[in-house]
Protein backbone atom coordinates (compact mmCIF):
# COMPACT_ATOMS: atom_id res chain seq x y z
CA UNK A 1 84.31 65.49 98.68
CA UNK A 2 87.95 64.64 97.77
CA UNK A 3 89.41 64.39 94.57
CA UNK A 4 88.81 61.09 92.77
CA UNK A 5 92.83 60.01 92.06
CA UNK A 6 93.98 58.11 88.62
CA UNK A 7 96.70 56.09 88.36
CA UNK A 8 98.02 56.55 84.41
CA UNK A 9 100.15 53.64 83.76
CA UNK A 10 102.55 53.13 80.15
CA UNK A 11 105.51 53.47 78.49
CA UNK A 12 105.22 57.11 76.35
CA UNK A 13 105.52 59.89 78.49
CA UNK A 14 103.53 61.46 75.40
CA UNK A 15 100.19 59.31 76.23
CA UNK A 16 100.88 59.83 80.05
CA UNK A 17 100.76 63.56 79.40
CA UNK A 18 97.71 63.59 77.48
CA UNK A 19 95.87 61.09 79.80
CA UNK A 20 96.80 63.29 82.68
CA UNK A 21 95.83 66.56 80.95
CA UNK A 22 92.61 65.33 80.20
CA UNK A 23 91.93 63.85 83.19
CA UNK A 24 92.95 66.83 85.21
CA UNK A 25 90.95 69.07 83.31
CA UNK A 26 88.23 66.70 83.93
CA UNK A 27 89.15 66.99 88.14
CA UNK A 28 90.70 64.40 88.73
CA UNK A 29 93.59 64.12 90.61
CA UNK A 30 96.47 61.92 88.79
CA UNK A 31 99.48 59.98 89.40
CA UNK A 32 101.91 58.54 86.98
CA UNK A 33 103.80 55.08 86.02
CA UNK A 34 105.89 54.01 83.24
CA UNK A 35 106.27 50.92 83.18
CA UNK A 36 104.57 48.10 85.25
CA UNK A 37 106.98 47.44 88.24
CA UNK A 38 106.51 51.30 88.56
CA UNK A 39 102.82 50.89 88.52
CA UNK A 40 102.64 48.72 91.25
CA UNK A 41 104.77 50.47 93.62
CA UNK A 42 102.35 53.72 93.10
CA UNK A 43 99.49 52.06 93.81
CA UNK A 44 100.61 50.76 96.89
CA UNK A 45 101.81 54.82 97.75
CA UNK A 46 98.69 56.34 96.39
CA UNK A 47 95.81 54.22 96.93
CA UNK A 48 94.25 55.66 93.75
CA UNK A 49 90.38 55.15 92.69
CA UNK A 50 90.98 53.86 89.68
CA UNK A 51 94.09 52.47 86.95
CA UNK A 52 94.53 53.33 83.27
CA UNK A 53 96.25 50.64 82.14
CA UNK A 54 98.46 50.59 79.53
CA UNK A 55 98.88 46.64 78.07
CA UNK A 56 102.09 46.69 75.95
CA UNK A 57 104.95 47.30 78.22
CA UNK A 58 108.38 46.43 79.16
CA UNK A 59 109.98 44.74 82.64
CA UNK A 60 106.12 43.44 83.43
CA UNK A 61 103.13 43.90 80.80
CA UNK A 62 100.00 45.60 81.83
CA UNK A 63 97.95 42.03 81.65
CA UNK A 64 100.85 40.92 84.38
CA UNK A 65 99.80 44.13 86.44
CA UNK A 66 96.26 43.33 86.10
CA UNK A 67 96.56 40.20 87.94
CA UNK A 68 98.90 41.53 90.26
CA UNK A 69 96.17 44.09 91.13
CA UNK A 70 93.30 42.07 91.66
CA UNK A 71 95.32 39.84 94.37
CA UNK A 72 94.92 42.16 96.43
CA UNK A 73 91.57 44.12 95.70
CA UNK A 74 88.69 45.22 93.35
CA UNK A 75 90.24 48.32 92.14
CA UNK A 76 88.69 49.70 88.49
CA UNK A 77 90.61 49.03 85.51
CA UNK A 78 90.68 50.57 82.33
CA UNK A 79 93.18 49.22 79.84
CA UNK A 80 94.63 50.78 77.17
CA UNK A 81 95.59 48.81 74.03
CA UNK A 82 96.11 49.11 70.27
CA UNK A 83 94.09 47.96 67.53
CA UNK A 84 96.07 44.77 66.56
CA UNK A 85 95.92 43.46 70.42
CA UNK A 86 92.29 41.72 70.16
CA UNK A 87 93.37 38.85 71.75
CA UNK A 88 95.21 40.78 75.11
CA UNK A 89 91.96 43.01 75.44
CA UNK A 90 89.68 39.87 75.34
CA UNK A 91 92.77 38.28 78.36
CA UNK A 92 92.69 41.92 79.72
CA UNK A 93 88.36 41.53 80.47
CA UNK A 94 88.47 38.37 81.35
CA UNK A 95 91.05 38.52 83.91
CA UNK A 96 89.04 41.48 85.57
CA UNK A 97 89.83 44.33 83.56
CA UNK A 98 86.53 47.08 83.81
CA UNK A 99 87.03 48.61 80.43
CA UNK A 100 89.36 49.11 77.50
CA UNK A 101 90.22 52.18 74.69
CA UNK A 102 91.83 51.53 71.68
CA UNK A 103 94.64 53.62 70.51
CA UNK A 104 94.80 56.25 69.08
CA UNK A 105 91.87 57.59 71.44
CA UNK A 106 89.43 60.37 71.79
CA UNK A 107 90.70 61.99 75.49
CA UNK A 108 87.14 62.96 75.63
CA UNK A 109 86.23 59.26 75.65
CA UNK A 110 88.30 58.13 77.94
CA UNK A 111 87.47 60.12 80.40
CA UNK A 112 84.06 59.57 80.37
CA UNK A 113 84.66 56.24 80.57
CA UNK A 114 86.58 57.05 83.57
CA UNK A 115 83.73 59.05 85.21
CA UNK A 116 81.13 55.71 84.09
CA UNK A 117 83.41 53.09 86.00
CA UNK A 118 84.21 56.08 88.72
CA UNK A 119 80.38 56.28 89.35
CA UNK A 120 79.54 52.55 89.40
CA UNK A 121 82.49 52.16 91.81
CA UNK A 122 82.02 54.54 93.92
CA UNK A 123 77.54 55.24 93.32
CA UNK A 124 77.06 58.33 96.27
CA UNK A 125 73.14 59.10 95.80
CA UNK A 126 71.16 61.75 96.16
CA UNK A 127 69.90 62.60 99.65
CA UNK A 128 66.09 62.16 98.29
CA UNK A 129 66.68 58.65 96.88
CA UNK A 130 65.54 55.53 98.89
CA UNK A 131 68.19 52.85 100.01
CA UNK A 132 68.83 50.51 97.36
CA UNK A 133 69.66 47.23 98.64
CA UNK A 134 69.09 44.36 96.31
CA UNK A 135 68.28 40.94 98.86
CA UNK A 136 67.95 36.79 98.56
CA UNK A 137 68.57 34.43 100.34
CA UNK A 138 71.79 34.84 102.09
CA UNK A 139 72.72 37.33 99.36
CA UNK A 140 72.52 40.91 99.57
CA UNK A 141 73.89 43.66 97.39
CA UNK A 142 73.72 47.47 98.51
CA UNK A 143 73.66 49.76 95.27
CA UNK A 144 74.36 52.41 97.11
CA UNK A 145 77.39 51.60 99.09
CA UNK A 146 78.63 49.17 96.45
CA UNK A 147 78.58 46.47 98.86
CA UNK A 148 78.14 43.03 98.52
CA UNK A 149 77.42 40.37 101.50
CA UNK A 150 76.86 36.59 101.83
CA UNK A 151 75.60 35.60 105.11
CA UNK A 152 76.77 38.66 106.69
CA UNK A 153 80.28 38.10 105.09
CA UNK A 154 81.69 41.07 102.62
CA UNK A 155 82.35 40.18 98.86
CA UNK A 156 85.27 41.77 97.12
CA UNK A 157 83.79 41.77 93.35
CA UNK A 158 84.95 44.29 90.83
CA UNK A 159 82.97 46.43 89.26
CA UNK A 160 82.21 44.39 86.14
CA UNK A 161 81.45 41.37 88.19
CA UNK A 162 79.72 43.94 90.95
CA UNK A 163 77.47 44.85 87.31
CA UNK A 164 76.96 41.30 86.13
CA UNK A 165 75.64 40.60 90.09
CA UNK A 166 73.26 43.21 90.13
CA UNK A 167 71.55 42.63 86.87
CA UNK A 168 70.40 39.19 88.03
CA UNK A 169 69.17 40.29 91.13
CA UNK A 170 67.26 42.96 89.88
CA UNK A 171 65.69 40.35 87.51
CA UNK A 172 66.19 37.40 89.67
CA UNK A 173 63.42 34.89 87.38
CA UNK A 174 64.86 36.06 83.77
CA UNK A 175 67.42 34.09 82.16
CA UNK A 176 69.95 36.25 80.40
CA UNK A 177 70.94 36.02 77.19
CA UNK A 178 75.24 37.00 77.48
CA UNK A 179 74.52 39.95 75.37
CA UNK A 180 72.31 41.09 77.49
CA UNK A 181 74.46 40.72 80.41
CA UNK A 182 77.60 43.07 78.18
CA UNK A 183 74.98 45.48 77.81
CA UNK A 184 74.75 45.67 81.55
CA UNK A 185 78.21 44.79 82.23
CA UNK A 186 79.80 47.30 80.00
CA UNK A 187 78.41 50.70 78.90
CA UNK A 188 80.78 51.51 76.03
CA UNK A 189 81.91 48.12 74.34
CA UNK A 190 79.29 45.95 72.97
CA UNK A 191 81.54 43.71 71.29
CA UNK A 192 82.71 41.36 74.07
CA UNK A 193 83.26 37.80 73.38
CA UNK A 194 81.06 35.33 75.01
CA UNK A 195 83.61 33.70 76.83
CA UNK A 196 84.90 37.39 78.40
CA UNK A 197 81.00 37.12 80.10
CA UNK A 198 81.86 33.31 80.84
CA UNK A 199 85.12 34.28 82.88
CA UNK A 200 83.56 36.99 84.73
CA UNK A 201 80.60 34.64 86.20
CA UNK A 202 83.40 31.95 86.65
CA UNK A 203 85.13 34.61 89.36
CA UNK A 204 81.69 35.55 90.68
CA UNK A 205 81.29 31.73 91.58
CA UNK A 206 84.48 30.83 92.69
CA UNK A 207 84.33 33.85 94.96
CA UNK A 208 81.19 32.89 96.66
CA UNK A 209 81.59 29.07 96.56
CA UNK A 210 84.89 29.87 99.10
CA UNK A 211 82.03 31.36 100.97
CA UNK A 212 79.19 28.21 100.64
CA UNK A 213 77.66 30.05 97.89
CA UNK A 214 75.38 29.42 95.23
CA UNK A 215 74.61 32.70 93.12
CA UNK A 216 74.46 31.76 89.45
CA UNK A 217 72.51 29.26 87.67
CA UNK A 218 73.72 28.48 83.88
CA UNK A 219 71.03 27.98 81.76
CA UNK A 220 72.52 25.89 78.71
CA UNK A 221 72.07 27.05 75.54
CA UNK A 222 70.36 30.53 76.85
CA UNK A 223 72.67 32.43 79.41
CA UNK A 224 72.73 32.85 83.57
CA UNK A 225 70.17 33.73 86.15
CA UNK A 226 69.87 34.60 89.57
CA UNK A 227 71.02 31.14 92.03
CA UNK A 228 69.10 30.17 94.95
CA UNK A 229 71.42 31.74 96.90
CA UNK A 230 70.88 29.63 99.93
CA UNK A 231 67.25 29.60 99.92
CA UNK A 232 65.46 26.82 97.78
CA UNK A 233 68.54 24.71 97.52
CA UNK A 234 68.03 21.22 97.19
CA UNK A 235 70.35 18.88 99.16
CA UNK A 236 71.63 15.56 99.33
């Protein structure tokens, strides 16, 4: 199996360097960027598995990247940010960020956060484990292939919005509380605004409403559930 390759993306050679030792050492393969314009030209030369993202940057900030990015796929994103930047990590989730570390960081952390967002991503089972597809309605959701489908037509969802989708179907009569959707969502951070939850399920929808879809229910005052998803729907 190939090397899993990191893109390591800000301004300080000296955080590059440490990011990319780390990572290494961890076996990963890495690339570098430093600054955002840069960033985007590497990923479209290395196709890599996953960004590290750093937020404050000049010519184009990493939140401009970010949105860049997710034009034009589901790629995991970890951002990197500072303690005084509340407000940019809260933009950073919402606008499909996977993850953030605070600087300074543990290297140790961040790479296991890295291998977390790696294996949701990319989930390669054992050989002894049964299929785990996740079905209703017109809705179906492959664990194992991290592949989602609406009437036979692929969803691009991120892996945060890939983990708020499964948790519902894998529950698909609770009502979740938004907490208990960041615990799901997010193995590391349990301190994510409610409205960081909100913006994810508002890209879930819009992505499957282009599609005729119906795949989350708000239940005001309590949290989300599982939609109809094209069975049970009432029209007229």
């Amino acid at each position: 199996m190939s090397q899993s390759l990191v893109l390591i993306v800000d301004d300080e050679p000296h955080i590059r360097e440490v990011v990319r030792f780390a990572a290494e050492k961890a076996g990963y393969a890495t690339e570098e960027a430093g600054d955002g314009e840069a960033a985007l030209a590497a990923y479209a030369q290395h196709s890599p598995d996953l960004v590290v993202l750093d937020i404050k940057m000049p010519r184009m900030s990493g939140l401009e990247v970010c949105r860049t990015l997710r034009t034009q796929g589901d790629i995991p994103i970890i951002f990197l940010t500072s303690n005084d930047e509340e407000i940019d990590r809260i933009l950073g989730l919402e606008m499909g960020g996977d993850d953030y570390v605070t600087k300074p960081f543990s290297p140790r952390e961040l790479v296991s956060r890295i291998g977390a967002v790696l294996r949701r991503s990319q989930r390669t089972p054992a050989a002894t484990e049964p299929t785990s597809q996740l079905k209703r309605g017109d809705l179906l959701l492959d664990e194992e292939r991290h592949e989602v489908r609406w009437r036979r037509e692929p969803v691009a969802l991120t892996v945060t919005e890939f983990g708020l989708l499964a948790a519902l179907m894998r529950r698909p009569g609770k009502v979740f509380t938004r907490d208990e959707l960041v615990d799901r969502m997010y193995r590391f951070n349990n301190h994510v605004a409610d409205r960081t939850v909100d913006s994810h399920v508002r890209r879930v929808r819009q992505k499957f409403a282009a599609l005729g879809g119906d795949v989350v229910v708000t239940v005001h005052g309590v949290g989300y559930r599982l939609g109809p998803c094209g069975q049970d729907a009432v029209h007229g």
